[in-house]
Protein backbone atom coordinates (compact mmCIF):
# COMPACT_ATOMS: atom_id res chain seq x y z
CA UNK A 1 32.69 17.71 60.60
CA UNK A 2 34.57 15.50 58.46
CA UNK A 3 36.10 12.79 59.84
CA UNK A 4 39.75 11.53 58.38
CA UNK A 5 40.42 8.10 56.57
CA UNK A 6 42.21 5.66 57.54
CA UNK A 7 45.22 6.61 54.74
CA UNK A 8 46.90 9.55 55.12
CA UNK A 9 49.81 11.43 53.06
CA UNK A 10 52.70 10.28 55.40
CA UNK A 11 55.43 9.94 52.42
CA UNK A 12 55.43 13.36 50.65
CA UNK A 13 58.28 13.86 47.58
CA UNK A 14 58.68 17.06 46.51
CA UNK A 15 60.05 18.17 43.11
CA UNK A 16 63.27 20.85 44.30
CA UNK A 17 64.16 23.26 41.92
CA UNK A 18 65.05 26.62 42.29
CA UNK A 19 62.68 28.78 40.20
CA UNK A 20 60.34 31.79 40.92
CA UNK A 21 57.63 29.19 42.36
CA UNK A 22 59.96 26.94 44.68
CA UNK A 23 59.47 28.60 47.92
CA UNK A 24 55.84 28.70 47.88
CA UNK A 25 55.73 25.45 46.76
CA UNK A 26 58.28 24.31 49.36
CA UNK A 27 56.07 26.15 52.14
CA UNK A 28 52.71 24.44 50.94
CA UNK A 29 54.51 21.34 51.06
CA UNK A 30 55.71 21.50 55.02
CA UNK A 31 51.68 22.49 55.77
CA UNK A 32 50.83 19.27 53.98
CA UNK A 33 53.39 17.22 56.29
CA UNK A 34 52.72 18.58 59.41
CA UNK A 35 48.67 18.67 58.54
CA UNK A 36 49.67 14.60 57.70
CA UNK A 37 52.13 14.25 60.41
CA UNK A 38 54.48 13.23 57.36
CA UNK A 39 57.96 12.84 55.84
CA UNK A 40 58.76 15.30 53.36
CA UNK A 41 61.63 13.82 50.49
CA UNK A 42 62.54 17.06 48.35
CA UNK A 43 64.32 15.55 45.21
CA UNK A 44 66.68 17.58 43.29
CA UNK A 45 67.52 16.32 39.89
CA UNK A 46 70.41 17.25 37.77
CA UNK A 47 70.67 16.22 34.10
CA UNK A 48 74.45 16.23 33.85
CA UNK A 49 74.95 12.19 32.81
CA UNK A 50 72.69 12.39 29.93
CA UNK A 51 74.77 13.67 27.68
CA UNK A 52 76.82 11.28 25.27
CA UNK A 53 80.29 11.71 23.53
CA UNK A 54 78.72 11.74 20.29
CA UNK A 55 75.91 14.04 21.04
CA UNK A 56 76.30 17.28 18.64
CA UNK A 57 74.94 19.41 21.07
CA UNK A 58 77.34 17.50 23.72
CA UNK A 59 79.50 20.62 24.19
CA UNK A 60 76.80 22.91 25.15
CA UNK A 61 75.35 20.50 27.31
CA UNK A 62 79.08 19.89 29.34
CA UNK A 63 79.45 23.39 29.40
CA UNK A 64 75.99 23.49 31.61
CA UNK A 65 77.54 20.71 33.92
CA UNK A 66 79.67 22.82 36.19
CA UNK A 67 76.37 25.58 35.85
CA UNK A 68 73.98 22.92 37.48
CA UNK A 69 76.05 21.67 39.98
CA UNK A 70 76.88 25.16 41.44
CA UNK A 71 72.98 25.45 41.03
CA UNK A 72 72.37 22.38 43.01
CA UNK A 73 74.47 23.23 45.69
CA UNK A 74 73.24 26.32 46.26
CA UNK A 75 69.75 24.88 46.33
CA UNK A 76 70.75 22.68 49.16
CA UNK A 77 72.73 24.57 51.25
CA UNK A 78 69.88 27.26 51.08
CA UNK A 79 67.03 24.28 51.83
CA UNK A 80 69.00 23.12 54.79
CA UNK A 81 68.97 26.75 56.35
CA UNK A 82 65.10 27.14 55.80
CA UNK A 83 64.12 24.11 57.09
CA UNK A 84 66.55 23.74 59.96
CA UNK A 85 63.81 25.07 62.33
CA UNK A 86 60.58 23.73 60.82
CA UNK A 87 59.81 20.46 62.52
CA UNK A 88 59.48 18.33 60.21
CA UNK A 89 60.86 15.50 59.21
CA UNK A 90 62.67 15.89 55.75
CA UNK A 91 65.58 14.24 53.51
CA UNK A 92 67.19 15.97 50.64
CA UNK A 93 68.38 14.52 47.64
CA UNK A 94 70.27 14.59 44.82
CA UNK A 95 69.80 12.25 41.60
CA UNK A 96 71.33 12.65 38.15
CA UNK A 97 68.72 12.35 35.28
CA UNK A 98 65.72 13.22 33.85
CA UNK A 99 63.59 15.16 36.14
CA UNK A 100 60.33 12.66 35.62
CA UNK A 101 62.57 9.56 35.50
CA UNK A 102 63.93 10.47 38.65
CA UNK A 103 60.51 11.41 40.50
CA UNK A 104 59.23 7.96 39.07
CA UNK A 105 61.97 5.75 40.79
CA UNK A 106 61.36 7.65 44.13
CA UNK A 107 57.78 8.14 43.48
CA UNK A 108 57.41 4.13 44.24
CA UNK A 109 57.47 4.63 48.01
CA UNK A 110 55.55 8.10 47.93
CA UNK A 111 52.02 8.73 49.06
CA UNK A 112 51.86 12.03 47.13
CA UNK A 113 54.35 13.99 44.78
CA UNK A 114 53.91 17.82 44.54
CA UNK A 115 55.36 19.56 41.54
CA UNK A 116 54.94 23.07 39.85
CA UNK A 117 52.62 23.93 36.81
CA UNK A 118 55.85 25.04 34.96
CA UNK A 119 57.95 22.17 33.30
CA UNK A 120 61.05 22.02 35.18
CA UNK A 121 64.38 24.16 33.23
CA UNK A 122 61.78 25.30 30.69
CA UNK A 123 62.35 28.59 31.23
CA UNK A 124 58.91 28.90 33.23
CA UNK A 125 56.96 29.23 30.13
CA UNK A 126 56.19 25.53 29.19
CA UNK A 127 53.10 23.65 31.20
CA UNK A 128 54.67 20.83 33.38
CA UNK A 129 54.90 17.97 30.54
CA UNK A 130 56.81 16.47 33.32
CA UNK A 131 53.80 16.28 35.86
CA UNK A 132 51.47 14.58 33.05
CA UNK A 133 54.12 11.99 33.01
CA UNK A 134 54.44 11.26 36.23
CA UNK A 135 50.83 11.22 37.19
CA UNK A 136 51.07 8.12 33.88
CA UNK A 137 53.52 6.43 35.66
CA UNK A 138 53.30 6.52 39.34
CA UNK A 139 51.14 4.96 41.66
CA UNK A 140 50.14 7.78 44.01
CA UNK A 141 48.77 10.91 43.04
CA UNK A 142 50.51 14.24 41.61
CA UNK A 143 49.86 17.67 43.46
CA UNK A 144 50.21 20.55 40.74
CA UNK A 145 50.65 23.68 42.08
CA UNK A 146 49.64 27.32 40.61
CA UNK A 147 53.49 29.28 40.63
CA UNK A 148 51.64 31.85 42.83
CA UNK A 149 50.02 29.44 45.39
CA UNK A 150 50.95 29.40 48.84
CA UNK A 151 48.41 26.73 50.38
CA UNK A 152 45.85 24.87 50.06
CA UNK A 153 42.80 26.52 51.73
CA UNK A 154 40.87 23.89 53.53
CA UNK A 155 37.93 26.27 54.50
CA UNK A 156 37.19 26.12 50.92
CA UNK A 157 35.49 23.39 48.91
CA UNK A 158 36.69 20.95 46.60
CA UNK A 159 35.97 19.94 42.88
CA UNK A 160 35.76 16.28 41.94
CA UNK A 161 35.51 15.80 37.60
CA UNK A 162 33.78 12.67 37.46
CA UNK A 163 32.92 10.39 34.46
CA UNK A 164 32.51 7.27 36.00
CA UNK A 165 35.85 6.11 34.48
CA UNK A 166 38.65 4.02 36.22
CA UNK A 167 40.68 6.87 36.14
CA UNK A 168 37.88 9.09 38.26
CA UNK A 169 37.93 6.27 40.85
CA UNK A 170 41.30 6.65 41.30
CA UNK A 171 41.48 9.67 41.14
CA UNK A 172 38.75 9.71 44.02
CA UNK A 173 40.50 7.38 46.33
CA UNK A 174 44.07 9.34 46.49
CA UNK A 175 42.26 12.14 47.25
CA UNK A 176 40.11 10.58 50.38
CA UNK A 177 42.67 12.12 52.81
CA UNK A 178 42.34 15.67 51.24
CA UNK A 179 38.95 15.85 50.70
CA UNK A 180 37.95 14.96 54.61
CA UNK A 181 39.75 18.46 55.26
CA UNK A 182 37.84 20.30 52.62
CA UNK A 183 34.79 22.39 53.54
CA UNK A 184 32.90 20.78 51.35
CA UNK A 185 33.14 18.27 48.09
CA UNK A 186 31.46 18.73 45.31
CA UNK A 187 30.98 15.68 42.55
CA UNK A 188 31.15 17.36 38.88
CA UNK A 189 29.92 15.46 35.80
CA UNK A 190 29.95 17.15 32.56
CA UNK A 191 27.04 16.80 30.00
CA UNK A 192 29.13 15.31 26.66
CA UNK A 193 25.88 14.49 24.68
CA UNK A 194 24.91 10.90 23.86
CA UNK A 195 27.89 9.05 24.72
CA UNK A 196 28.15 5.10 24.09
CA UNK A 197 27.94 3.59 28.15
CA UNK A 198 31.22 1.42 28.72
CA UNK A 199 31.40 -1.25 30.55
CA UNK A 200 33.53 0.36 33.39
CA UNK A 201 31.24 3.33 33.83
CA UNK A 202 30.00 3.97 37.36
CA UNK A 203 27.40 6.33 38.41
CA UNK A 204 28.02 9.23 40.68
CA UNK A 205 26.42 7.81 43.34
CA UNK A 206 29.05 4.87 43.78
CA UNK A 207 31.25 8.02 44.20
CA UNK A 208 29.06 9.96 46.88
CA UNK A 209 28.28 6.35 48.46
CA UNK A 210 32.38 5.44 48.62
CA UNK A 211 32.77 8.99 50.14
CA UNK A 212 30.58 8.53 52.59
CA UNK A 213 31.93 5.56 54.08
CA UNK A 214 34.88 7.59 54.94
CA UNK A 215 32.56 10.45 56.50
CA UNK A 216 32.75 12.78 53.85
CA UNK A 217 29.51 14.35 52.45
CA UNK A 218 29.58 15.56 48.68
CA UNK A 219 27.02 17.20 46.52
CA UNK A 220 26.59 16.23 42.55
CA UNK A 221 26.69 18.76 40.26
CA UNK A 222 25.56 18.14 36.48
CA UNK A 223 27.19 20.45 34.20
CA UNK A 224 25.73 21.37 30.48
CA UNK A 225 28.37 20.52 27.95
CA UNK A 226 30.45 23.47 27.24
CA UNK A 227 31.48 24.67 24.04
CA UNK A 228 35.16 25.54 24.98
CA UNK A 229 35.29 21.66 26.45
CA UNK A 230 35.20 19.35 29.67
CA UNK A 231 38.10 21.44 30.97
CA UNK A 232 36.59 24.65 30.90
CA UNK A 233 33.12 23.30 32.45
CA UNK A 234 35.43 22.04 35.41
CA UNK A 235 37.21 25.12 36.04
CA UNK A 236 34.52 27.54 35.59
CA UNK A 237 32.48 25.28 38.23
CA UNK A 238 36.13 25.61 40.08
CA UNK A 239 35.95 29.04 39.75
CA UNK A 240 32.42 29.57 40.58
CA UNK A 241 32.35 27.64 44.04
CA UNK A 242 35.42 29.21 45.11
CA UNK A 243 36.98 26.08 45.49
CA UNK A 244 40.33 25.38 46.74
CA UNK A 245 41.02 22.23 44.99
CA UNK A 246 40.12 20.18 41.68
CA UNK A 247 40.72 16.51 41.38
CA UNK A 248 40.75 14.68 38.38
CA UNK A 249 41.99 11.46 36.86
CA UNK A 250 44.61 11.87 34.18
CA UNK A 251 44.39 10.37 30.84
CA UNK A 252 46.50 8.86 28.21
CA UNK A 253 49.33 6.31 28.31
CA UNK A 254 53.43 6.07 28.46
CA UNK A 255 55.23 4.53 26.01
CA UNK A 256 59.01 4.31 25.34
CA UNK A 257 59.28 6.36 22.23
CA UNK A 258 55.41 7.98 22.89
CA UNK A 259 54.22 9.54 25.30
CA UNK A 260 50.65 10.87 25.02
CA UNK A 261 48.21 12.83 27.26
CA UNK A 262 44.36 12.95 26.73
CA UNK A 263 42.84 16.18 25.70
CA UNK A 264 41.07 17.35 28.69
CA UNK A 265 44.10 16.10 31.05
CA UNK A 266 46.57 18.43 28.89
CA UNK A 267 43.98 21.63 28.66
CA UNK A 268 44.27 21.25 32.33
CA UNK A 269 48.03 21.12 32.96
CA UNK A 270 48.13 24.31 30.41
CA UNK A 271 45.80 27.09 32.62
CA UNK A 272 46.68 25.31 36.33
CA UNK A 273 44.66 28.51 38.35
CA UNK A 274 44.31 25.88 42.06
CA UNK A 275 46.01 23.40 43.11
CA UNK A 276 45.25 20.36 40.82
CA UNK A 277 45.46 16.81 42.04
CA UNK A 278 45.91 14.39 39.30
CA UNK A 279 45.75 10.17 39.48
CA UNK A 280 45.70 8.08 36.65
């Protein structure tokens, strides 16, 4: 038996918006808060003060105001009916802005954000740009959820991608609290060829060995390189396991007027099949 860390997902924002996926999502999210004994935030937010005078599109965009609002509303009034009876503690609200900019300023006193694999008024066909970006910017890890997942199945195992990169230890540590409810934990490292050592790399054992002192076990798995890439590799060994979970560190960087995702970090956000738990 696993036992549980000494963190714990108490502070739990949740991206709110009404599309084919919300309700599942919204129902995963309650498990995770009364697994944690948590707070769940669920943050709705409405672009309608982005628009300037002298934007040409401006019209178009006001004449969506009065269409979100209504939206909002019924979102809330809807929310506070479903989780009237639930039992857990929960806030809900409303922010004007861009949906990432928004997570990000409430994201600062969050111990996990969950958001859908779908980018948010995309027309659920885009991958969530807007998850990549958060998991840049915040400090606590990003839950991405499948549109047709309903929970996360502790009985089954879990998938660590590990490189030995910063971004894997972080990755590693946010997910402590997860991973002592997971059947079992399984350390991936894909085979990349010769690769130049960097100063920062650590060995999978450091991994196994920080696991351990928080009484989860994990088994390393070495991967041949694959010729589709690193992200295929991990989701095939995903796939292959059964597991219920991947975690992975996301790459790239934020900047004001760039905003760039490594390769393997966006290949994942585009084919999200399990939940997906992304730290940078």
């Amino acid at each position: 038996m696993h036992r549980i860390g000494r963190r714990a997902m108490k502070s739990i924002l949740f991206n709110a918006y009404a599309d084919k996926g919300h309700a599942r999502r919204l129902d995963l999210a309650l498990d995770l808060a009364r697994v944690f004994d948590g707070h769940l935030t669920l943050l709705n937010a409405v672009p309608y003060e982005a628009a300037g005078t002298i934007d040409p599109y401006g019209a178009a965009f006001a004449a969506m105001v009065p269409i979100w609002r209504d939206e909002a509303k019924k979102l809330r009034e809807k929310t506070e009916a479903d989780l009237a009876n639930e039992g857990v503690p929960w806030e809900f609200v409303e922010t004007a802005g861009p949906v990432s900019l928004s997570l990000l300023r409430f994201s600062a006193l969050a111990d996990l954000v969950v958001i859908g694999e779908r980018e948010p008024r995309g027309g659920g066909k885009a991958p969530s740009f807007t998850a990549g970006e958060v998991a840049l910017g915040t400090d606590c890890p990003v839950l991405v959820l499948p549109d047709e997942c309903e929970r996360i199945d502790f009985d089954k195992p879990a998938i660590v991608a590990w490189d030995g990169s910063p971004e894997a230890s972080h990755a590693l540590r946010s997910a402590v609290p997860l991973l002592a409810k997971m059947s079992n934990v399984y350390l991936v490292m894909v085979g990349e060829g010769k690769k130049e050592k960097k100063e920062f790399d650590l060995p999978p054992l450091r991994g196994a060995d920080y696991l351990s002192r928080h009484g989860i076990s994990c088994e390393l798995v070495q991967l041949a390189p694959d010729d589709k890439g690193v992200a295929h590799a991990i989701q095939s060994a995903a796939d292959t396991r059964g597991a219920g979970l991947i975690v992975m560190g996301a790459y790239g960087r934020m900047r004001l007027a760039e905003r760039l995702f490594g390769g393997v970090t966006r290949e994942m956000l585009t084919d999200v099949k399990i939940p997906l738990l992304l730290k940078h």
